[in-house]
C-alpha atoms as a PDB file:
ATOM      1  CA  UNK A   1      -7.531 -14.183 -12.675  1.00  0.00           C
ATOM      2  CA  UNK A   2      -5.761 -10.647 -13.010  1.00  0.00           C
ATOM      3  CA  UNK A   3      -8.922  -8.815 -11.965  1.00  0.00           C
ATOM      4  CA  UNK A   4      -8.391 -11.374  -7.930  1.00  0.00           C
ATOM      5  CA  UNK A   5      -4.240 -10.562  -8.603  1.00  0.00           C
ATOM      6  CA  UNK A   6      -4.389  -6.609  -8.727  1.00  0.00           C
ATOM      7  CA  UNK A   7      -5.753  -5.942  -5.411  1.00  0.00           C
ATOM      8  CA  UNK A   8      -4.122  -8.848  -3.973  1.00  0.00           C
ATOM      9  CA  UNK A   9      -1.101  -7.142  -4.817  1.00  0.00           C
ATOM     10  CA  UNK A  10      -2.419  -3.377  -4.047  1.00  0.00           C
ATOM     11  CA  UNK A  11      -3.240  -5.075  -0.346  1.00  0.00           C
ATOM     12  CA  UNK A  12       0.410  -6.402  -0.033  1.00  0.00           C
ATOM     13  CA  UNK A  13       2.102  -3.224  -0.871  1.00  0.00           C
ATOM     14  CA  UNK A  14       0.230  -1.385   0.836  1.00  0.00           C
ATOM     15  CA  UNK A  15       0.595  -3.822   3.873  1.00  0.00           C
ATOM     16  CA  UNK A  16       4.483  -3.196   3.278  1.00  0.00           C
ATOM     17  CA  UNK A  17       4.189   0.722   3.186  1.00  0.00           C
ATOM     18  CA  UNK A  18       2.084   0.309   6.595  1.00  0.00           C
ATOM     19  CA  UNK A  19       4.165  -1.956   8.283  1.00  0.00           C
ATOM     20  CA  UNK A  20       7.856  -0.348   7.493  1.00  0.00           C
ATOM     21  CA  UNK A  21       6.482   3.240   8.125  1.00  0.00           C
ATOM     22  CA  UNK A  22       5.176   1.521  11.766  1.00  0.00           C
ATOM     23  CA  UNK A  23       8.719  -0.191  12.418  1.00  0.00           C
ATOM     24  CA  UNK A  24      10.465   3.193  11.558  1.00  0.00           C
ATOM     25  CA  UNK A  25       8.162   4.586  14.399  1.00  0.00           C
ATOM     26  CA  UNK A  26       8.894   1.727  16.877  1.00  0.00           C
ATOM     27  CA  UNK A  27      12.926   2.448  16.035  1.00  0.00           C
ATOM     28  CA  UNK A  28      13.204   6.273  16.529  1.00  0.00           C
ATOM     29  CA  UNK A  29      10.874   5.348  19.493  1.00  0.00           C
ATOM     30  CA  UNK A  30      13.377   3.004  20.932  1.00  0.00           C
ATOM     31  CA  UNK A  31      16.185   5.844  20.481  1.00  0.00           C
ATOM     32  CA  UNK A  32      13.715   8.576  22.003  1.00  0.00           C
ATOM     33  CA  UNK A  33      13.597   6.381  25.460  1.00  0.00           C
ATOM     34  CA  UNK A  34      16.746   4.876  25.301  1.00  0.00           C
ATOM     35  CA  UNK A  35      18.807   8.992  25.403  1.00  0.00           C
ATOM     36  CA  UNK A  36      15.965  10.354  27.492  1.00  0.00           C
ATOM     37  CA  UNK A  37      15.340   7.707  30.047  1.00  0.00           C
ATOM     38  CA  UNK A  38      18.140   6.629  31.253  1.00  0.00           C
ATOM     39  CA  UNK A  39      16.778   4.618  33.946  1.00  0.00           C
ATOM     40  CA  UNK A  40      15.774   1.755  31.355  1.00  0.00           C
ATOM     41  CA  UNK A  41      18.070  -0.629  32.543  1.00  0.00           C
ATOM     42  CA  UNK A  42      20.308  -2.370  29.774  1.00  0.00           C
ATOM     43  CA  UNK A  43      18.759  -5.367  29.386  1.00  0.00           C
ATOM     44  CA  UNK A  44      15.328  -3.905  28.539  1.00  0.00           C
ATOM     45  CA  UNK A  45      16.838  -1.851  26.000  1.00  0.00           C
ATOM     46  CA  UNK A  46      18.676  -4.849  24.664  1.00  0.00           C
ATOM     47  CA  UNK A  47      15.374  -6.792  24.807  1.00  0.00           C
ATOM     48  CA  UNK A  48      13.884  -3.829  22.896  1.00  0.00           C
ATOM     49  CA  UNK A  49      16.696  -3.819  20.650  1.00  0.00           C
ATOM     50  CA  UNK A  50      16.404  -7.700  19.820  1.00  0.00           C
ATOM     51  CA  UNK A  51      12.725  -7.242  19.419  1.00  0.00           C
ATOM     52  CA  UNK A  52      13.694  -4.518  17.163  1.00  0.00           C
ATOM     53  CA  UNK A  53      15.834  -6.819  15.121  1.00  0.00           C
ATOM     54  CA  UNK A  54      13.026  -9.466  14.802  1.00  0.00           C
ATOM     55  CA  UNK A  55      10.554  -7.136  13.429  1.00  0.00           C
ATOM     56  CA  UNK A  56      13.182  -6.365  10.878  1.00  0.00           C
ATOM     57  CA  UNK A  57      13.682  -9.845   9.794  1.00  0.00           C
ATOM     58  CA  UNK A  58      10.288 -10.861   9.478  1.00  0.00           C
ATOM     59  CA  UNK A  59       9.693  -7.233   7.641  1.00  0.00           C
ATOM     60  CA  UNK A  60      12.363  -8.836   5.030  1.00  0.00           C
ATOM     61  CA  UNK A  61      10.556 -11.896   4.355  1.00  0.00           C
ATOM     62  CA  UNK A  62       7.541 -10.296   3.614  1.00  0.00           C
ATOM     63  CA  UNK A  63       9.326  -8.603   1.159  1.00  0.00           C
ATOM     64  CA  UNK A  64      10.715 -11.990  -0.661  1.00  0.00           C
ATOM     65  CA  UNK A  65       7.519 -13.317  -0.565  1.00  0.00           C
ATOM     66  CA  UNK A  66       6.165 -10.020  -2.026  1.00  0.00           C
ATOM     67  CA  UNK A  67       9.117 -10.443  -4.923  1.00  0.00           C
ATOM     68  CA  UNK A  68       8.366 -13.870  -4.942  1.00  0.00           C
ATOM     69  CA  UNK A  69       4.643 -13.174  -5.747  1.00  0.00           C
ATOM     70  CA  UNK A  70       5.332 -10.824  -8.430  1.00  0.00           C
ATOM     71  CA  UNK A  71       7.648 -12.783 -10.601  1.00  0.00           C
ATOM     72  CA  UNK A  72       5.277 -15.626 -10.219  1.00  0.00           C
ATOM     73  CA  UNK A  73       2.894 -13.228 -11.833  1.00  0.00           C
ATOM     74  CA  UNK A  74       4.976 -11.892 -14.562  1.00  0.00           C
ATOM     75  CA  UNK A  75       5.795 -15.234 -15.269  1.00  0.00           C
ATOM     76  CA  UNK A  76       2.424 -16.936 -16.215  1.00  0.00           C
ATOM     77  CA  UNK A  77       1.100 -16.891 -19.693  1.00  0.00           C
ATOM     78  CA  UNK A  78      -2.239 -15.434 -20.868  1.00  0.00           C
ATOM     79  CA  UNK A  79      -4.429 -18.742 -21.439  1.00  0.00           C
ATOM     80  CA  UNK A  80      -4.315 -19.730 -24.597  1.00  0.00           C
ATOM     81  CA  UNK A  81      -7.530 -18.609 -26.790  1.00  0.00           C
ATOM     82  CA  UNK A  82      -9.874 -21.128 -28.937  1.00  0.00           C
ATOM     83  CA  UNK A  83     -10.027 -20.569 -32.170  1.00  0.00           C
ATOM     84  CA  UNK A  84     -14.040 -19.427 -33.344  1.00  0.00           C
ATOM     85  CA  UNK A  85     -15.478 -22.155 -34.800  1.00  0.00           C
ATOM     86  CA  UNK A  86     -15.122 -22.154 -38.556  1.00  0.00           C
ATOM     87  CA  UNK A  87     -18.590 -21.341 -40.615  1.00  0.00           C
ATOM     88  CA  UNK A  88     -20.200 -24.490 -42.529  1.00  0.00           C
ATOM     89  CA  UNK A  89     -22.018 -23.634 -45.717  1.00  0.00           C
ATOM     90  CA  UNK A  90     -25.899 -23.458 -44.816  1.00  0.00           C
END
């Protein structure tokens, strides 16, 4: 089971990295057009801005589920092992 786990995990993070480096983008974006356009009426920018917000919330719950994943994880138990067989007289 670890060997499906580990890249399930890599995926995840790296799904995180990718995802909070593209809302960064989309936020200094946001601020770029909102001081250098000022024709973008106020409600589009607080459209934007809500959009904004909604990316960031759903950006949080992938991180709880992330958490949530890896305690699961750390949590189970190794299987337990059977004992070799013991060796009869021949």
């Amino acid at each position: 089971m670890g060997h499906i786990v580990l890249p399930f995990i890599e995926a995840v993070v790296g799904f995180m990295v990718i995802a909070g480096t593209a809302e960064r983008a989309v936020s200094l974006w946001l601020r770029y057009r909102a001081q250098n356009h000022p024709e973008l009426g106020t409600a589009a920018l607080e459209d934007l801005r809500a959009e904004n917000a909604e990316l960031r919330m759903r950006m949080a719950e992938v991180e709880e589920r992330l958490d949530f994943v890896e305690r699961r994880i750390a949590q189970e138990q190794p299987p337990p092992r059977l004992q070799p067989p013991e060796r009869t007289p021949v």
